[in-house]
C-alpha atoms as a PDB file:
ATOM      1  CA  UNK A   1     -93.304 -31.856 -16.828  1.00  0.00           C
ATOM      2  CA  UNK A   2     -92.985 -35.373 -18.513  1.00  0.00           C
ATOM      3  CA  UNK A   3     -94.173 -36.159 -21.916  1.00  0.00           C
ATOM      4  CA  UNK A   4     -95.842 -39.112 -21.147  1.00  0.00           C
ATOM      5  CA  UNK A   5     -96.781 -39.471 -24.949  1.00  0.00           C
ATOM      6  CA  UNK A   6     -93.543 -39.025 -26.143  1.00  0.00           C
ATOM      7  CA  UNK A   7     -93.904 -42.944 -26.728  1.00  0.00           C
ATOM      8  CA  UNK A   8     -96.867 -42.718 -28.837  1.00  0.00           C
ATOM      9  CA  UNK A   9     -96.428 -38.880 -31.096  1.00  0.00           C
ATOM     10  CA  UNK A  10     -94.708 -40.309 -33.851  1.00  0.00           C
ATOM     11  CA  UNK A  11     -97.883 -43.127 -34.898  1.00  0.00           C
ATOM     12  CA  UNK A  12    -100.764 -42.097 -33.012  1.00  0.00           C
ATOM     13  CA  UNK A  13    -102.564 -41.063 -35.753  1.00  0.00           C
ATOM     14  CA  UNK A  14    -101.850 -43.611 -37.583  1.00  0.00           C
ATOM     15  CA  UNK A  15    -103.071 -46.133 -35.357  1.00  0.00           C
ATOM     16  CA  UNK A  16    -106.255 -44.392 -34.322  1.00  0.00           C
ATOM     17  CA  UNK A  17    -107.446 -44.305 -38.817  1.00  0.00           C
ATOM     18  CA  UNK A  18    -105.891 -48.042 -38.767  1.00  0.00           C
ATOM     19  CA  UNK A  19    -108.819 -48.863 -36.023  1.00  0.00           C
ATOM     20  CA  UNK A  20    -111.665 -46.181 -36.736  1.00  0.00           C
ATOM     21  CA  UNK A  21    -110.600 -45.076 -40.312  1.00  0.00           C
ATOM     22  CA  UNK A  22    -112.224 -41.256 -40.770  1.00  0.00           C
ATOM     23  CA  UNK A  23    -115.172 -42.071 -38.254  1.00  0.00           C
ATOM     24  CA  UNK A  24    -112.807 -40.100 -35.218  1.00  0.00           C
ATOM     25  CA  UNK A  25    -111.701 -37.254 -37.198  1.00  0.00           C
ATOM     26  CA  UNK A  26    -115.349 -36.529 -38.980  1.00  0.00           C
ATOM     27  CA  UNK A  27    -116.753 -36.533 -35.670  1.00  0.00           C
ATOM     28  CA  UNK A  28    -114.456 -33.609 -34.925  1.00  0.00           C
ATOM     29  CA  UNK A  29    -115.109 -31.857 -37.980  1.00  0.00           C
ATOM     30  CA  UNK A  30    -119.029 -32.210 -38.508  1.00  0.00           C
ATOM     31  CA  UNK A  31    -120.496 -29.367 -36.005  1.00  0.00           C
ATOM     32  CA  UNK A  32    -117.661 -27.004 -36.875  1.00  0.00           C
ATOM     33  CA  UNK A  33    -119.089 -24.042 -38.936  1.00  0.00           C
ATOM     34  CA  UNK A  34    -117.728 -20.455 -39.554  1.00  0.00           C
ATOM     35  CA  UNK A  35    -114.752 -20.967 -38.238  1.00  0.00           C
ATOM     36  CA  UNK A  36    -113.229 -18.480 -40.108  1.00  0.00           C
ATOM     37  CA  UNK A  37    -115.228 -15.844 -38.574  1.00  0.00           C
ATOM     38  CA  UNK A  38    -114.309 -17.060 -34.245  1.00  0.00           C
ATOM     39  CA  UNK A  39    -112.115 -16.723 -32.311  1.00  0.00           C
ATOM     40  CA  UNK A  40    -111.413 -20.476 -31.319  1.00  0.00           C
ATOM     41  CA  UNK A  41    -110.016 -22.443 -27.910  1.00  0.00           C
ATOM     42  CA  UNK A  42    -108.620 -25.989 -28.421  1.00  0.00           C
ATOM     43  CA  UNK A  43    -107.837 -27.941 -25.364  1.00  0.00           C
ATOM     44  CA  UNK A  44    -105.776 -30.896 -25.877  1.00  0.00           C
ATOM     45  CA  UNK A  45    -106.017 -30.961 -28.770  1.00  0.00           C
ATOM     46  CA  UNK A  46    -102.809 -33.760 -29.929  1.00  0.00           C
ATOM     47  CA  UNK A  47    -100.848 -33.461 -32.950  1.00  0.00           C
ATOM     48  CA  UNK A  48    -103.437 -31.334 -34.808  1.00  0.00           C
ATOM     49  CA  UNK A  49    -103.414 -33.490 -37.633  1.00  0.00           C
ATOM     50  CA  UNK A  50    -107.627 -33.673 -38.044  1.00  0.00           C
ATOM     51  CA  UNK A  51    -107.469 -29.656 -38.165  1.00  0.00           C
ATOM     52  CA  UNK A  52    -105.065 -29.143 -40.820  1.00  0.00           C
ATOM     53  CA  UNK A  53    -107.585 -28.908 -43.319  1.00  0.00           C
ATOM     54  CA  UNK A  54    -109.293 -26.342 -41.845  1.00  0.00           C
ATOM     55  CA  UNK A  55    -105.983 -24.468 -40.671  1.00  0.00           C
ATOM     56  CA  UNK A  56    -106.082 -21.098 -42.828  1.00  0.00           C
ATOM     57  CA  UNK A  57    -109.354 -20.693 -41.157  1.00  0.00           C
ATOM     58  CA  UNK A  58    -108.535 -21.232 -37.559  1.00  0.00           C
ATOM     59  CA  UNK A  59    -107.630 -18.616 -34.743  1.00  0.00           C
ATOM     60  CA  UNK A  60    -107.185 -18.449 -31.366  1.00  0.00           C
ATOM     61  CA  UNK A  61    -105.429 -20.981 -28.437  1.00  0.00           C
ATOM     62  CA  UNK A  62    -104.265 -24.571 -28.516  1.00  0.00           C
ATOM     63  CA  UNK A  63    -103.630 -25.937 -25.433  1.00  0.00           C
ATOM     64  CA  UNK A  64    -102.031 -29.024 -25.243  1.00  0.00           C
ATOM     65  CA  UNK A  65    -100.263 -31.055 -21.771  1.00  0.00           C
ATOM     66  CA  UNK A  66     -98.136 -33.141 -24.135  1.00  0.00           C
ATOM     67  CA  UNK A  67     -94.554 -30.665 -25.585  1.00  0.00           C
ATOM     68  CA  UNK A  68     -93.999 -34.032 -28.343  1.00  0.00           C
ATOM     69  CA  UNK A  69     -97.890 -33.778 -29.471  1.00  0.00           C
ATOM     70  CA  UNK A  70     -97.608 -29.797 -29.268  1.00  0.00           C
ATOM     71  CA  UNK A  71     -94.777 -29.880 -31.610  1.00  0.00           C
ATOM     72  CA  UNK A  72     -96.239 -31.890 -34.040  1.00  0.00           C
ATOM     73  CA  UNK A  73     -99.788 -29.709 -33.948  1.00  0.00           C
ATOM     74  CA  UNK A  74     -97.215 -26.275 -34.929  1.00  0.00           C
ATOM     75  CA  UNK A  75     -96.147 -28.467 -37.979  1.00  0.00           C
ATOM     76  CA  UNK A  76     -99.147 -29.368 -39.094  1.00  0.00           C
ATOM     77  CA  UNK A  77    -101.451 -26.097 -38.174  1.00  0.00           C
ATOM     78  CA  UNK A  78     -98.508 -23.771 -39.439  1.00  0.00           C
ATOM     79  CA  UNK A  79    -101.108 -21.889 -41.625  1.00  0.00           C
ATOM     80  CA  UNK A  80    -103.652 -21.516 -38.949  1.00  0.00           C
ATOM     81  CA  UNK A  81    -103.591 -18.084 -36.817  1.00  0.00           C
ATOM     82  CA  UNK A  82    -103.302 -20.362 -33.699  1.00  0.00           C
ATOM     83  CA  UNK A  83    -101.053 -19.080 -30.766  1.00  0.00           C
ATOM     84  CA  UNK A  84    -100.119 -22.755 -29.177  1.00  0.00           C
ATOM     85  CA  UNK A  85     -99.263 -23.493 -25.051  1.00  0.00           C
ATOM     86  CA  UNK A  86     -97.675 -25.719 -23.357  1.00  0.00           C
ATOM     87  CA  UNK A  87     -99.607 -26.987 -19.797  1.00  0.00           C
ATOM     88  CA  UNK A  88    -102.826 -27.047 -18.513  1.00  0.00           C
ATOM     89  CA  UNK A  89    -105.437 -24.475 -20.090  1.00  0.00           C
ATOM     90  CA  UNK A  90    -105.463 -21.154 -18.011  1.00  0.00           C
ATOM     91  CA  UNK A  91    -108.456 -18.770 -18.544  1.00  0.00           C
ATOM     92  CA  UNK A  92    -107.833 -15.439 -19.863  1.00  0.00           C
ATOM     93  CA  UNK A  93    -109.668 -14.093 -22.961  1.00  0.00           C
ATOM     94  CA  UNK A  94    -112.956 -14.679 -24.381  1.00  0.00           C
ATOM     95  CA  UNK A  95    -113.443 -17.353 -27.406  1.00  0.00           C
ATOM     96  CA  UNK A  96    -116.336 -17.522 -29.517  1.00  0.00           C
ATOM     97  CA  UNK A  97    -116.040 -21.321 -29.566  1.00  0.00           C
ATOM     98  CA  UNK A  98    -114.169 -23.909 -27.270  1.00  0.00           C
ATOM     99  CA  UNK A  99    -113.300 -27.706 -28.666  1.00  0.00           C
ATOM    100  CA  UNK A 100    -113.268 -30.386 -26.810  1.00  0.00           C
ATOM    101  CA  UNK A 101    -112.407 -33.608 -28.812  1.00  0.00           C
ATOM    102  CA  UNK A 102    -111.911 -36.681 -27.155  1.00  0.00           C
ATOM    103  CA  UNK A 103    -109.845 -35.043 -23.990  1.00  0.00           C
ATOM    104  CA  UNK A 104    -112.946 -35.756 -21.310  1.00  0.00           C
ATOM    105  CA  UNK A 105    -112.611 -39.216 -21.661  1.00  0.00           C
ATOM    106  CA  UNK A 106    -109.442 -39.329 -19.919  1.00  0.00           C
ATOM    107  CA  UNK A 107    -110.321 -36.760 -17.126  1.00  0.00           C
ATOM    108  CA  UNK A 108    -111.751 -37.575 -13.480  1.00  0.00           C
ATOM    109  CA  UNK A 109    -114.893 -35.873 -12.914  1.00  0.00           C
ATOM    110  CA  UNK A 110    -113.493 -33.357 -10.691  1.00  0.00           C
ATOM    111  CA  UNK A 111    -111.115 -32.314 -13.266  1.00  0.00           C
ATOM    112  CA  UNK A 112    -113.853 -31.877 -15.814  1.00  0.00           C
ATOM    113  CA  UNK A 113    -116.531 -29.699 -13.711  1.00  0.00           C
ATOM    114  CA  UNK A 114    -113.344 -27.649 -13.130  1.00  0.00           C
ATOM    115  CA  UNK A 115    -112.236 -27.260 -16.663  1.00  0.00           C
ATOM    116  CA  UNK A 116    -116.306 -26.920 -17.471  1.00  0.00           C
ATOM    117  CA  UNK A 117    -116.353 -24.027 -14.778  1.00  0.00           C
ATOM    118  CA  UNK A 118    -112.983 -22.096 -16.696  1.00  0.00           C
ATOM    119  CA  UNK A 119    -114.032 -22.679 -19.948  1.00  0.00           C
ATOM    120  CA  UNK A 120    -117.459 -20.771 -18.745  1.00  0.00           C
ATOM    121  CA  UNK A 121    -115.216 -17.990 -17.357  1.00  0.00           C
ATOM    122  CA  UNK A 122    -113.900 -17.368 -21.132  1.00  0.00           C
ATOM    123  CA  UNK A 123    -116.755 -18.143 -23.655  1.00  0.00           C
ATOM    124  CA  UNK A 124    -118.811 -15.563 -25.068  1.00  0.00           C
ATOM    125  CA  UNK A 125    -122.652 -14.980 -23.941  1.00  0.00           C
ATOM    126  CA  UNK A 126    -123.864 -16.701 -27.804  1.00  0.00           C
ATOM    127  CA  UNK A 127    -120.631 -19.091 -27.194  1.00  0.00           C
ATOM    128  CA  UNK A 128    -120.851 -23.032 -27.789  1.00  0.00           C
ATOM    129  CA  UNK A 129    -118.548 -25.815 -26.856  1.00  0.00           C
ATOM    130  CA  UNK A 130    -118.075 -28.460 -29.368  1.00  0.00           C
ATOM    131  CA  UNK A 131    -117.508 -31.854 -27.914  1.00  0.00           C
ATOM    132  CA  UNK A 132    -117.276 -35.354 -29.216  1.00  0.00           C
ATOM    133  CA  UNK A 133    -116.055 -38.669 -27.499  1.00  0.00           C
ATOM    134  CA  UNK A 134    -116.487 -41.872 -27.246  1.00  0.00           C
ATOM    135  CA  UNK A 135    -119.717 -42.716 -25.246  1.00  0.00           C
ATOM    136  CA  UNK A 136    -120.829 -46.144 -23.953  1.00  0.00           C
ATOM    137  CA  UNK A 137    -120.192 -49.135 -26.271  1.00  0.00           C
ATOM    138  CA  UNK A 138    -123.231 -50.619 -28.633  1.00  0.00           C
ATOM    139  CA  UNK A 139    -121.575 -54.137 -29.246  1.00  0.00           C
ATOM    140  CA  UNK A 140    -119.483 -56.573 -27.344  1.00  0.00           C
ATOM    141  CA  UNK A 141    -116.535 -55.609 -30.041  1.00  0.00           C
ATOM    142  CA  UNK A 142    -116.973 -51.901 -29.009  1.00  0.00           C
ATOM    143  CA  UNK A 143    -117.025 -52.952 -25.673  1.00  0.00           C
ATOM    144  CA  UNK A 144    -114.085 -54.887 -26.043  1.00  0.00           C
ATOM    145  CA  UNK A 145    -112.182 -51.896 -27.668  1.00  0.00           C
ATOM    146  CA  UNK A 146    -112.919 -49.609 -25.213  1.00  0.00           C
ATOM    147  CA  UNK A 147    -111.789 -51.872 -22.630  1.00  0.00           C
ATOM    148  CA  UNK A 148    -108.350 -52.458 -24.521  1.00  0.00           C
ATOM    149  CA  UNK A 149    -108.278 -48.393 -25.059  1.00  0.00           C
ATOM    150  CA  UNK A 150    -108.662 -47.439 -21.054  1.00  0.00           C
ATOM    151  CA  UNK A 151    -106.515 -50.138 -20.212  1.00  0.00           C
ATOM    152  CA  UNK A 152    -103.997 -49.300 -22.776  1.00  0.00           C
ATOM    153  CA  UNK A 153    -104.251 -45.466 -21.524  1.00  0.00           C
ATOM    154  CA  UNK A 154    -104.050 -46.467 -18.438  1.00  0.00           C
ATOM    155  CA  UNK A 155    -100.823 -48.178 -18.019  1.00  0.00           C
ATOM    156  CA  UNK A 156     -98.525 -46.491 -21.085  1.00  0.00           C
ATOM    157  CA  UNK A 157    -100.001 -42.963 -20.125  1.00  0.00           C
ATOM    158  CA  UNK A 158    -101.054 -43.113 -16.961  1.00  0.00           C
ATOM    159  CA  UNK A 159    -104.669 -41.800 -17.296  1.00  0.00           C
ATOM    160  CA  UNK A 160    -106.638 -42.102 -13.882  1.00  0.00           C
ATOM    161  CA  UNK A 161    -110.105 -43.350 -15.587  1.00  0.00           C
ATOM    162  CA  UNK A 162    -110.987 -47.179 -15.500  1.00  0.00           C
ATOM    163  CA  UNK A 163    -115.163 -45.783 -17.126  1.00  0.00           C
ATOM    164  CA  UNK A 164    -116.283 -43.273 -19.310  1.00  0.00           C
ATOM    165  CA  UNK A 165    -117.882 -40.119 -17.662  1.00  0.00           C
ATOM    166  CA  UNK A 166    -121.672 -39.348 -17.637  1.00  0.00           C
ATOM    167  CA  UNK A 167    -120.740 -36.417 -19.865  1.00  0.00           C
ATOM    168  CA  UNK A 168    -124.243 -35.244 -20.341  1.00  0.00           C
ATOM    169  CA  UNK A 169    -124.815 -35.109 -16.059  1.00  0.00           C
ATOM    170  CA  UNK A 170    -121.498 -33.155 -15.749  1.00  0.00           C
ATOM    171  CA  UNK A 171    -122.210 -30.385 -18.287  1.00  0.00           C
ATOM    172  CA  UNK A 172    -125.723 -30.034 -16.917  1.00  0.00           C
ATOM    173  CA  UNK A 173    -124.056 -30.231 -13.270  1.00  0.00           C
ATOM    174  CA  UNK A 174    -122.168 -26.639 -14.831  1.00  0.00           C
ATOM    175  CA  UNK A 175    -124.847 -24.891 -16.580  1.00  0.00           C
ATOM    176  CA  UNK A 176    -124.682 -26.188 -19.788  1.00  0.00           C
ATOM    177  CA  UNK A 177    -127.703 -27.062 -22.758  1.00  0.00           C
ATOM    178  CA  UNK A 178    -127.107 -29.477 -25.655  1.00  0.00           C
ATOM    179  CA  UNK A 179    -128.327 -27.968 -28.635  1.00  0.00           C
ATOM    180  CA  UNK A 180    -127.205 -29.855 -31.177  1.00  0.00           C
ATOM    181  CA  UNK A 181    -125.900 -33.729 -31.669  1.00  0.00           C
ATOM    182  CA  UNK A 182    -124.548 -36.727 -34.474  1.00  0.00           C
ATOM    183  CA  UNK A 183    -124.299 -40.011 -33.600  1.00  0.00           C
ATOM    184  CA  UNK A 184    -121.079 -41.821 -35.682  1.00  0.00           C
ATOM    185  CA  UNK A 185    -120.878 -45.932 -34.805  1.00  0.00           C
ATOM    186  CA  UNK A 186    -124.391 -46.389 -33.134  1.00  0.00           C
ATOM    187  CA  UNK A 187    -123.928 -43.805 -30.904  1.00  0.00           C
ATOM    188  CA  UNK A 188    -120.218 -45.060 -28.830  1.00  0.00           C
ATOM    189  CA  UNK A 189    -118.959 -41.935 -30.692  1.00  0.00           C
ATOM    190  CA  UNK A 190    -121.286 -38.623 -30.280  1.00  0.00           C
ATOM    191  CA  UNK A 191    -120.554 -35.273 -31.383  1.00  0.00           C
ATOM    192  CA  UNK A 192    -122.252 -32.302 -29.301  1.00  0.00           C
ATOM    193  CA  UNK A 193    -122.592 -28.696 -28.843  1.00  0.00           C
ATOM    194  CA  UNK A 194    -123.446 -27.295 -25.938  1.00  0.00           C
ATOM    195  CA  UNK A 195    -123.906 -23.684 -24.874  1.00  0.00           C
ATOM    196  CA  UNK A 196    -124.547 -21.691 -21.201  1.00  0.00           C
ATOM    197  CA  UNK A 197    -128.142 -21.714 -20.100  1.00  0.00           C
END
């Protein structure tokens, strides 16, 4: 399989604080809460570098499509009890809590009721998803951003999206309840849980 981030591992992170500072990485962080005590999925998950904080307290999966971006996560979630896999996420044992952190936003639809439908397959009955991603923009300069992002995605990593998804309709579409939500930038970045009904 090619790494089609290969180009971008070594100052992604770097580029996303340069444009959003801590607003991308506290929206991944804020709904997180015992972590210590579940057993955790991460799906695409990048270089890890947001989680290393919370390592020592982490266990479970971390998927991850790109092998350059999964290297980098190992490095920097070392301490975590993470076992870490290369490819698209296959269900197979239950998790307490699934995170999904700006991946959606570069998934068809299709692709996301079907990852929605094997993520219900493997989360516990009291089980929650944890989501945040950018939403639609508040301000021409967040609309021009998001414009430059998709288009930028588009042609160095050859992501299929040209929109954002209707999140919300596709999680409802699969059986899911939002139960809990914080708004970072006006709202074009939410963070979400969302459990079975």
């Amino acid at each position: 399989m090619k790494d089609k981030y290969s180009l971008l591992t070594a100052w992604y992170s770097s580029l996303v604080k340069l444009i959003f500072g801590e607003k991308l990485k506290e929206s991944k962080l804020c709904l997180l809460e015992d972590t210590e005590s579940k057993r955790v999925l991460i799906i695409g998950g990048g270089d890890g570098l947001d989680y290393r904080e919370i390592a020592p307290d982490i266990s479970g999966e971390y998927w991850e499509l790109s092998s350059s971006m999964l290297k980098k996560a190992k490095e920097n979630l070392k301490l975590s009890q993470l076992d870490f896999y290369l490819g698209n996420f296959k269900a197979g044992e239950k998790f307490d809590e699934v995170w999904l952190h700006f991946l959606l936003d570069t998934m068809p639809d299709e692709a996301i009721e079907l990852l929605l439908e094997e993520i219900k397959l493997v989360l516990d009955t009291n089980g929650r998803i944890v989501f945040s991603d950018f939403f639609h923009p508040k301000s021409h300069r967040q609309q021009f951003l998001n414009q430059v992002m998709i288009t930028f995605f588009r042609v160095v990593v050859g992501h299929h999206r040209n929109d954002l998804p209707e999140y919300e309709k596709l999680f409802f579409k699969r059986g899911f309840v939002k139960t809990d939500e914080r708004l970072f930038m006006e709202g074009w970045v939410k963070a979400q849980v969302w459990r079975s009904k």
